[in-house]
N, C-alpha and C. Protein backbone atom coordinates (compact mmCIF):
# COMPACT_ATOMS: atom_id res chain seq x y z
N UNK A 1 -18.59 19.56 -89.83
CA UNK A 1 -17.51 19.09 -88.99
C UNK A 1 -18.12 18.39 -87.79
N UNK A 2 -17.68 17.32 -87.58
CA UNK A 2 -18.00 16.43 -86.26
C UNK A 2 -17.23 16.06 -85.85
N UNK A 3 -16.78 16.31 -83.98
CA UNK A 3 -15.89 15.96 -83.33
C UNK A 3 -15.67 14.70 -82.59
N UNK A 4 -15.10 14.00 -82.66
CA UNK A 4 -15.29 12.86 -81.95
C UNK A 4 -15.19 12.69 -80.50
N UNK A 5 -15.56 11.68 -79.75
CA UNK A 5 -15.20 11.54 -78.24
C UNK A 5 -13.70 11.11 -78.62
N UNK A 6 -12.58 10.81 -79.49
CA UNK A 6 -11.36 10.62 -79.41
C UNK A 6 -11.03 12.14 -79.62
N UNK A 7 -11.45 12.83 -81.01
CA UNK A 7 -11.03 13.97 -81.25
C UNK A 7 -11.22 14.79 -80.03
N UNK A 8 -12.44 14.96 -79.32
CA UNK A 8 -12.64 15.90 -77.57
C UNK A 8 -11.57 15.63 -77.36
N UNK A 9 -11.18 14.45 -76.59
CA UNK A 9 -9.99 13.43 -75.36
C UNK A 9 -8.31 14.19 -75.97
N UNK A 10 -8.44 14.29 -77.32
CA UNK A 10 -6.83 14.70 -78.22
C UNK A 10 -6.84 16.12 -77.87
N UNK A 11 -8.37 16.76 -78.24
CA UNK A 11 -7.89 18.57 -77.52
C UNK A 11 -7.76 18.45 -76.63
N UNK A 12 -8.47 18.18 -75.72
CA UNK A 12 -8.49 18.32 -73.97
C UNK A 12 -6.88 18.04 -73.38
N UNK A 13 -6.62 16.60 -74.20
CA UNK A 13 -4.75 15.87 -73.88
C UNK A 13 -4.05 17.31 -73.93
N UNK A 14 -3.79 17.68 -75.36
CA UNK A 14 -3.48 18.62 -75.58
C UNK A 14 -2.87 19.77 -74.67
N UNK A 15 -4.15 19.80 -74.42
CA UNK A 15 -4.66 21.71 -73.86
C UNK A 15 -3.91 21.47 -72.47
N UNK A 16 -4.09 19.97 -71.90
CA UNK A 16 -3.14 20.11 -70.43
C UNK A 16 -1.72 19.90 -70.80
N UNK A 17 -1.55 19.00 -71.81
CA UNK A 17 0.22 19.08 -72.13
C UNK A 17 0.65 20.62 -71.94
N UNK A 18 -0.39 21.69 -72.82
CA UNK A 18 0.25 22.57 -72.92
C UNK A 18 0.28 23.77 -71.79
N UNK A 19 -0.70 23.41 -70.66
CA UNK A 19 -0.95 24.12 -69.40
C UNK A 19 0.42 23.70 -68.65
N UNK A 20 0.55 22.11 -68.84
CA UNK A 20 1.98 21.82 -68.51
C UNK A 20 3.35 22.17 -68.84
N UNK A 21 3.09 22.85 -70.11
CA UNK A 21 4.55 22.71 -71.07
C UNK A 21 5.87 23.83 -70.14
N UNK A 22 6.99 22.89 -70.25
CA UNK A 22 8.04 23.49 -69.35
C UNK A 22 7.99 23.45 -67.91
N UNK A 23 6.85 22.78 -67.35
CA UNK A 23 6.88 22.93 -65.94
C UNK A 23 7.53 21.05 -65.79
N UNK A 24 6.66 20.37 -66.19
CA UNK A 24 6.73 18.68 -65.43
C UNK A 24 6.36 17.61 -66.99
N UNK A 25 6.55 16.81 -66.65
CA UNK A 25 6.13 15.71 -67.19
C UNK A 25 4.99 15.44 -66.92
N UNK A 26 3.96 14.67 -67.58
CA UNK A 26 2.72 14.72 -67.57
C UNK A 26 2.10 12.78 -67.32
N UNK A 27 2.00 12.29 -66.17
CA UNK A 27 1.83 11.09 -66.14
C UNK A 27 0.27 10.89 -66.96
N UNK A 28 -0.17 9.68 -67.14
CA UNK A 28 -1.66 9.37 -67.87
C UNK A 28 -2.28 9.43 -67.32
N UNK A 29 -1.89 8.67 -65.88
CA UNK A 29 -2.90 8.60 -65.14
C UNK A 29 -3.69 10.02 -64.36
N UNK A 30 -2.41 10.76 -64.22
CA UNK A 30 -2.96 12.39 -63.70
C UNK A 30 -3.76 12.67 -64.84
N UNK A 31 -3.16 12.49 -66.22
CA UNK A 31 -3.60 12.73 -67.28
C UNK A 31 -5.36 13.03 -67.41
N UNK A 32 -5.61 11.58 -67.50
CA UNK A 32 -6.73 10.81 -67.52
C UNK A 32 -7.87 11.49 -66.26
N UNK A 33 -7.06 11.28 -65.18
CA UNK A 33 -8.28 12.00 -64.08
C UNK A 33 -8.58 13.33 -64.56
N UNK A 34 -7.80 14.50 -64.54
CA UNK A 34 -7.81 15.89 -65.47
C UNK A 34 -8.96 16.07 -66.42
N UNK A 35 -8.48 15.13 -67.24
CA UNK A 35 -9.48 15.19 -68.30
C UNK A 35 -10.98 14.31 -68.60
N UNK A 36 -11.01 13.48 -67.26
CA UNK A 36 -11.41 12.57 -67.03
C UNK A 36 -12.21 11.84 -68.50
N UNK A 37 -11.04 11.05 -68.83
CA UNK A 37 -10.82 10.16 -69.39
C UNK A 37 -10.76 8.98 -69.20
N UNK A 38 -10.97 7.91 -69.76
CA UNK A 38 -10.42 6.65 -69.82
C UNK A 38 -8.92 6.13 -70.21
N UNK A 39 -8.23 5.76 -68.87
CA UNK A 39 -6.80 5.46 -69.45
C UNK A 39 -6.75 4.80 -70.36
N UNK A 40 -7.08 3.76 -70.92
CA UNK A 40 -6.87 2.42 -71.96
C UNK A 40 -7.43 3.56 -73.05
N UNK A 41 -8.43 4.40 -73.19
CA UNK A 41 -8.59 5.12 -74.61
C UNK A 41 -7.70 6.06 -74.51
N UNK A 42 -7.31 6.93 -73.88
CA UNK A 42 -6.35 7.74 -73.59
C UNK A 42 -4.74 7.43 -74.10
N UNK A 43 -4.33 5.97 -73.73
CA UNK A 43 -3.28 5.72 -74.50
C UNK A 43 -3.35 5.63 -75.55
N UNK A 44 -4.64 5.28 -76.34
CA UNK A 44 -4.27 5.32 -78.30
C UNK A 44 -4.40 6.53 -78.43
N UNK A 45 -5.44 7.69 -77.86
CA UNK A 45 -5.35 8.96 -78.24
C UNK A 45 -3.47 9.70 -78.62
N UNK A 46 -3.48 9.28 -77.20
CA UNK A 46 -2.26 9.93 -77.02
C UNK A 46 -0.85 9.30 -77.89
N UNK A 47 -1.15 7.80 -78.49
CA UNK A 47 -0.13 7.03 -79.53
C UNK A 47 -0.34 7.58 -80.74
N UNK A 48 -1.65 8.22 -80.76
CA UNK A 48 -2.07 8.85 -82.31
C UNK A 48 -1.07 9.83 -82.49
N UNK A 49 -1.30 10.94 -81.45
CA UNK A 49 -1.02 12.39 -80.95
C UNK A 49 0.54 12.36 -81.32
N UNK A 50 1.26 11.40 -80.58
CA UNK A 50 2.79 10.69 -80.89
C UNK A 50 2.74 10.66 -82.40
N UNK A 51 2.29 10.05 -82.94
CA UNK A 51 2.28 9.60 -84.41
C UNK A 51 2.16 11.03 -85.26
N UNK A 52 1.64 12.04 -84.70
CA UNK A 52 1.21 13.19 -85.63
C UNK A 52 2.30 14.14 -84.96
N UNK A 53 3.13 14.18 -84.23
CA UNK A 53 4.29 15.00 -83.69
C UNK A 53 3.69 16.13 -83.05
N UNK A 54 2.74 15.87 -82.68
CA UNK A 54 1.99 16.65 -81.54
C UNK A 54 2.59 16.29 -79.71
N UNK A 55 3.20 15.14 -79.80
CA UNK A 55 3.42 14.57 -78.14
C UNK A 55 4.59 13.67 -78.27
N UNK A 56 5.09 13.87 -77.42
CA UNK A 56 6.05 12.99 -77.22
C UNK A 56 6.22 12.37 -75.89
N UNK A 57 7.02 11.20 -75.44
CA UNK A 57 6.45 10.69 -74.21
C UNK A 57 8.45 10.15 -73.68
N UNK A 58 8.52 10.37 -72.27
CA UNK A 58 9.88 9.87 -71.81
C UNK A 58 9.19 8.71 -70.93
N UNK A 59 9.89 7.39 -71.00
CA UNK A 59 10.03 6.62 -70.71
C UNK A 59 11.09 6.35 -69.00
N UNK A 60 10.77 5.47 -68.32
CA UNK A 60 11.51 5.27 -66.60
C UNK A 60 10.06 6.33 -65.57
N UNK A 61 10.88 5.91 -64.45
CA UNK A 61 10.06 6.01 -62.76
C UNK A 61 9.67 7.21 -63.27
N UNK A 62 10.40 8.73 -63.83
CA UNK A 62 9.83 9.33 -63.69
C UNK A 62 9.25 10.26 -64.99
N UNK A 63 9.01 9.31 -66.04
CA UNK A 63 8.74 9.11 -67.40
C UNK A 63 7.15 9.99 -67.24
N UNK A 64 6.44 10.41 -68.51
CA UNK A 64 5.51 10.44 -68.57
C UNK A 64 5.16 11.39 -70.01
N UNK A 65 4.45 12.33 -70.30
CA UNK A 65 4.20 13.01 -71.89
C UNK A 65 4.52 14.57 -71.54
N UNK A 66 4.86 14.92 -72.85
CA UNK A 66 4.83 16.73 -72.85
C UNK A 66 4.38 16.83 -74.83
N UNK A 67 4.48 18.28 -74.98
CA UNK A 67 4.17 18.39 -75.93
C UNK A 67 5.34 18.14 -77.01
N UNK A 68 5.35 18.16 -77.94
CA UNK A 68 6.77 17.92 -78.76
C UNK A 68 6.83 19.60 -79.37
N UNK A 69 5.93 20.49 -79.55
CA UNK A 69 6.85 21.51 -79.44
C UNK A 69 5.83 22.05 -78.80
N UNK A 70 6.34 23.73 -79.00
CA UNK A 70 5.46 24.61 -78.55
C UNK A 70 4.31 24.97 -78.41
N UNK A 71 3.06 25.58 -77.35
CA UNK A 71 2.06 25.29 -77.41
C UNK A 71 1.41 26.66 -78.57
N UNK A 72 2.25 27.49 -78.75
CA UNK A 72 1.77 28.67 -79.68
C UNK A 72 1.84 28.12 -81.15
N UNK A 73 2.48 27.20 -81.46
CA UNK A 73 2.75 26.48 -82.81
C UNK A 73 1.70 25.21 -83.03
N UNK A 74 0.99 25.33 -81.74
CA UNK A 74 -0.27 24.09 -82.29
C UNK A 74 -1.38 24.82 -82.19
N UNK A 75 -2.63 24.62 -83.35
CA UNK A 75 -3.71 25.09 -83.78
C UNK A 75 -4.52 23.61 -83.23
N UNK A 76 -6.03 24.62 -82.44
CA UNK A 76 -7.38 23.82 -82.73
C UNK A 76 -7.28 22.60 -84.02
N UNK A 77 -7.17 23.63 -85.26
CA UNK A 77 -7.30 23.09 -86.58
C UNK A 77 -6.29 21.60 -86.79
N UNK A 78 -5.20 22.18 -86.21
CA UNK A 78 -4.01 21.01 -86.49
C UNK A 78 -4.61 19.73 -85.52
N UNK A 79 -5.24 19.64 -84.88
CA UNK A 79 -5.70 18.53 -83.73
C UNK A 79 -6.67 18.42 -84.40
N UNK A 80 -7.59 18.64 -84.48
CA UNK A 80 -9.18 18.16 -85.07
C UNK A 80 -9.02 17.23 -86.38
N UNK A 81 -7.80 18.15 -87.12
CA UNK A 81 -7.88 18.11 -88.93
C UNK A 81 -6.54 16.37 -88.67
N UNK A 82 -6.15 16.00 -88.10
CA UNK A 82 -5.38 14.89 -87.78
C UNK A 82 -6.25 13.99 -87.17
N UNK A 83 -6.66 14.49 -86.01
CA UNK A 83 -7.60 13.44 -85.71
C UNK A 83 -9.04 12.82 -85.89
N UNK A 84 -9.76 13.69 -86.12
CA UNK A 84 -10.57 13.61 -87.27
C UNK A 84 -11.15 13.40 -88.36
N UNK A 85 -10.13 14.29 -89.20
CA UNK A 85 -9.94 14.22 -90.69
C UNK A 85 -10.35 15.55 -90.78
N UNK A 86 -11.09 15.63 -92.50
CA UNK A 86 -11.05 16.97 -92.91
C UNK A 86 -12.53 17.71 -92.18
N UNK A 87 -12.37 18.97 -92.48
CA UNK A 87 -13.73 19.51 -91.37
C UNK A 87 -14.48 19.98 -92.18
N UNK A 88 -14.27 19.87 -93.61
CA UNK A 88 -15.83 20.82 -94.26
C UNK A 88 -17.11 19.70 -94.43
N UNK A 89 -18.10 20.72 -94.20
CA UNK A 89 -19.64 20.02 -93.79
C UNK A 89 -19.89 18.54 -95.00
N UNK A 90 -19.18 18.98 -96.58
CA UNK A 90 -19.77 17.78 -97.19
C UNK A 90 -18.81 17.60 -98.12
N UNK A 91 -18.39 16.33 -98.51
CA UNK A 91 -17.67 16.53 -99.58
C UNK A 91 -17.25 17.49 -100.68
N UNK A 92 -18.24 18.14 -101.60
CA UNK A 92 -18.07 18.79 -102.68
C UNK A 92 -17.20 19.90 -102.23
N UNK A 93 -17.16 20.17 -101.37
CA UNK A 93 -16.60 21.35 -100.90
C UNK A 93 -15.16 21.71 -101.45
N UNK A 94 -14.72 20.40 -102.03
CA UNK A 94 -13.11 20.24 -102.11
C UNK A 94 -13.02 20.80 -103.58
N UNK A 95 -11.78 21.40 -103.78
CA UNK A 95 -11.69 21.78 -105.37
C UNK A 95 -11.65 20.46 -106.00
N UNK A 96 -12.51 20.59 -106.91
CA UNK A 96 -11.94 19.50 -107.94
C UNK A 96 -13.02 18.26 -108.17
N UNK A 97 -13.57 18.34 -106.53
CA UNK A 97 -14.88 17.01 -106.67
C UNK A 97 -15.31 16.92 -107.28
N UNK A 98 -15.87 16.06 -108.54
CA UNK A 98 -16.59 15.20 -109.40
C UNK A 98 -17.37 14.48 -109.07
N UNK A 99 -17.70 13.80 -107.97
CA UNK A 99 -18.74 13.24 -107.52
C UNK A 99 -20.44 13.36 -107.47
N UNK A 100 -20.48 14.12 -108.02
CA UNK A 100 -22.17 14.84 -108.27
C UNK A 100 -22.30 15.44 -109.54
N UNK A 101 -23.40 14.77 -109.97
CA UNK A 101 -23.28 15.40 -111.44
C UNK A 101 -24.32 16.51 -111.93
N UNK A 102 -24.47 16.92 -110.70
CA UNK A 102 -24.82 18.39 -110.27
C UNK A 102 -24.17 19.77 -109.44
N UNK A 103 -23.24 19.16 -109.42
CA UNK A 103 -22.36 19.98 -109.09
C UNK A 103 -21.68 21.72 -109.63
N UNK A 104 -22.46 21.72 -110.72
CA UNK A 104 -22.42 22.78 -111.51
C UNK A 104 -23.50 23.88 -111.66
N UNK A 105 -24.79 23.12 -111.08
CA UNK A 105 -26.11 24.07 -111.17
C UNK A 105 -25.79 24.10 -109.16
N UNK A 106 -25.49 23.16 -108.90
CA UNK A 106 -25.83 23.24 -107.41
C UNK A 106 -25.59 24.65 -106.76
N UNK A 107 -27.09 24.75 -105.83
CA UNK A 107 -26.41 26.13 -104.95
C UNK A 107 -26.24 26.10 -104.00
N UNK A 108 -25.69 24.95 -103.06
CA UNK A 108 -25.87 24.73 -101.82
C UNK A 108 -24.48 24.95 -101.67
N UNK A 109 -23.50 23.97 -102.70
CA UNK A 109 -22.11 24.17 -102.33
C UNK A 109 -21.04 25.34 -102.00
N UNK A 110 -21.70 26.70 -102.73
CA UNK A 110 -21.45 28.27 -101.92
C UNK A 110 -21.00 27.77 -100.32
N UNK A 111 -22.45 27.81 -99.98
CA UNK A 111 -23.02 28.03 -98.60
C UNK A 111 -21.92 26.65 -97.98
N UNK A 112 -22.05 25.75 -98.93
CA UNK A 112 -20.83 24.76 -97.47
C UNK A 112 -19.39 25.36 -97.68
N UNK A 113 -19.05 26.01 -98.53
CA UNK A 113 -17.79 26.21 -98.44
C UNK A 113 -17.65 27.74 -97.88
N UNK A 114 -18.84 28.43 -97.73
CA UNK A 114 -18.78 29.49 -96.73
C UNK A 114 -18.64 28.76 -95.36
N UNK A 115 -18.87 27.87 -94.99
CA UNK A 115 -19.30 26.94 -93.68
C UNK A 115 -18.07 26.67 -93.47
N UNK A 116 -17.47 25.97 -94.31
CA UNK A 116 -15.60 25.29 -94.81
C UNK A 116 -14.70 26.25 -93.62
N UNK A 117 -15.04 27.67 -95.08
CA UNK A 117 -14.29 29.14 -94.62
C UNK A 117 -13.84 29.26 -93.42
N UNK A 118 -15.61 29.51 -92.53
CA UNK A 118 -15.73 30.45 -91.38
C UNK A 118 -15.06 29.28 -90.36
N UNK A 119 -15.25 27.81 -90.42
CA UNK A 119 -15.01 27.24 -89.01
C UNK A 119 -13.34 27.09 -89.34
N UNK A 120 -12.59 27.08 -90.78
CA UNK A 120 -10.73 27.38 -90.83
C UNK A 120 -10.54 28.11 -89.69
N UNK A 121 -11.02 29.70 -90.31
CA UNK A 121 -10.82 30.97 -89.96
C UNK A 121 -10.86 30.53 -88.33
N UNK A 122 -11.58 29.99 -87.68
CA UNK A 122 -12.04 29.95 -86.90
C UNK A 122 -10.49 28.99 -85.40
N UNK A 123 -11.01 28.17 -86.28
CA UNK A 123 -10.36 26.99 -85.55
C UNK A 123 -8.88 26.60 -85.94
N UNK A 124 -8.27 27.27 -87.02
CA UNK A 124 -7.07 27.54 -87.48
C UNK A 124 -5.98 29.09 -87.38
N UNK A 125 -6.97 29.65 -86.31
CA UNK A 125 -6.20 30.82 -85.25
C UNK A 125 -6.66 30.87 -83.95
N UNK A 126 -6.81 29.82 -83.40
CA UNK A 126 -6.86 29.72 -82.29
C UNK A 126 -5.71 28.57 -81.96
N UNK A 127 -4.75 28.89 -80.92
CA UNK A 127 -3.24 28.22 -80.73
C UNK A 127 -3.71 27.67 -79.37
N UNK A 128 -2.98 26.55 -78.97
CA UNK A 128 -3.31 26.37 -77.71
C UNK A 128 -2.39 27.10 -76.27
N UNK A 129 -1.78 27.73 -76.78
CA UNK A 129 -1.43 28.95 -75.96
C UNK A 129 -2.07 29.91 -75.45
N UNK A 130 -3.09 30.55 -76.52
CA UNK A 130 -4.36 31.20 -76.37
C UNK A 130 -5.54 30.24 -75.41
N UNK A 131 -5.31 29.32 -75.46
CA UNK A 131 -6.15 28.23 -74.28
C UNK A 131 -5.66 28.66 -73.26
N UNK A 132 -4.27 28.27 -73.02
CA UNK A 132 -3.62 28.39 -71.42
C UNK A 132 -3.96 29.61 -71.23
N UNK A 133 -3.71 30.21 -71.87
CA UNK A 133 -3.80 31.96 -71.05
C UNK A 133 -5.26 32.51 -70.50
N UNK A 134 -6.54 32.12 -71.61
CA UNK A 134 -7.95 31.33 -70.91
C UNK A 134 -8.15 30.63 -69.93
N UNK A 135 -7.69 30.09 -69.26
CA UNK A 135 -7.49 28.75 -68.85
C UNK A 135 -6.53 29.47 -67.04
N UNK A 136 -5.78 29.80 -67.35
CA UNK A 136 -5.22 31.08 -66.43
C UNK A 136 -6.00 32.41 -65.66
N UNK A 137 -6.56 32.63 -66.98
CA UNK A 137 -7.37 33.84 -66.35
C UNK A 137 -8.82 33.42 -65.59
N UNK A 138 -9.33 32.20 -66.42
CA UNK A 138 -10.51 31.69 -65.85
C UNK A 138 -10.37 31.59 -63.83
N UNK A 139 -9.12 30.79 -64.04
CA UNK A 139 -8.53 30.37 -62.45
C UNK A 139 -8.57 31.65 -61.59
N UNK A 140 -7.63 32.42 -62.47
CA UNK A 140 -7.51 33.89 -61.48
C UNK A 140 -8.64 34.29 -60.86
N UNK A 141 -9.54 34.48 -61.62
CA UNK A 141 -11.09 34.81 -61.17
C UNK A 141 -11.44 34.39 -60.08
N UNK A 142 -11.40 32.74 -59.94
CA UNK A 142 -12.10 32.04 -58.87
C UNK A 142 -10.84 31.85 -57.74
N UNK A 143 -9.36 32.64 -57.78
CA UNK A 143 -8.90 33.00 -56.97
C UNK A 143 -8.74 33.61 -56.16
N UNK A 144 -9.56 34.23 -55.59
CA UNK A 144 -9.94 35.30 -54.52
C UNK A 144 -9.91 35.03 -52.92
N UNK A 145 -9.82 35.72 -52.21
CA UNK A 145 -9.83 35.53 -50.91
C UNK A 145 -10.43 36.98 -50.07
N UNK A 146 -11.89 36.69 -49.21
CA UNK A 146 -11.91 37.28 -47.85
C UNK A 146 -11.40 37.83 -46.95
């Protein structure tokens, strides 16, 4: 699995839509500084994000993005595996591949689809709700006062 500097920019979008969700509208440009991003890449991220019903965006003065639904109903996995594509280490991994005509003695393909497994498991129960609440507690910490 390899993440891209678009795929980073789509979690990161994300993860503040959903630090945001129910409070405000989310301008780009706050956006962009936050995550410090590039606005001009930031808008295709975020036209993708639109396109995959991950974001939605209101339009006028006081227009800007939120999430299109809930932040407990979006997975790591669902962002990466859209923007990205698929996450196992090599092709064969997929049922059914034919592409190697070794594919039958091979013993490597176990081991990538143990690889497949563990980063699902992984990155397909983690919600970005479970972020905010990280993300919350991190703050609390460095909230203190003398």
């Amino acid at each position: 699995m390899r993440i891209t500097y678009k795929g980073d920019y789509a979690l990161k979008a994300v993860l503040d839509l959903a630090w945001h969700y129910d409070k405000e509208l989310v301008t780009i440009n706050d956006l962009a500084k936050r995550i410090d991003a590039p606005v001009k890449f930031l808008e295709q991220v975020l036209l993708d994000l639109k396109k995959g019903g991950f974001v939605e965006s209101r339009r006028g003065k006081v227009g800007g993005y939120l999430l299109a639904k809930p932040p407990d109903g979006i997975t790591v996995g669902d962002v990466v595996r859209f923007i990205d594509g698929p996450i196992e280490p090599i092709a064969c991994v997929h049922q059914g591949y034919e592409g190697c005509g070794d594919i039958h003695r091979c013993v490597f393909k176990s081991i990538w689809q143990r690889v497949d497994q563990a980063t699902s498991e992984i990155i397909d129960n983690i919600t970005f709700e479970e972020l905010v609440n990280k993300v919350d507690s991190a703050q609390q910490v460095f909230a203190y006062s003398i």
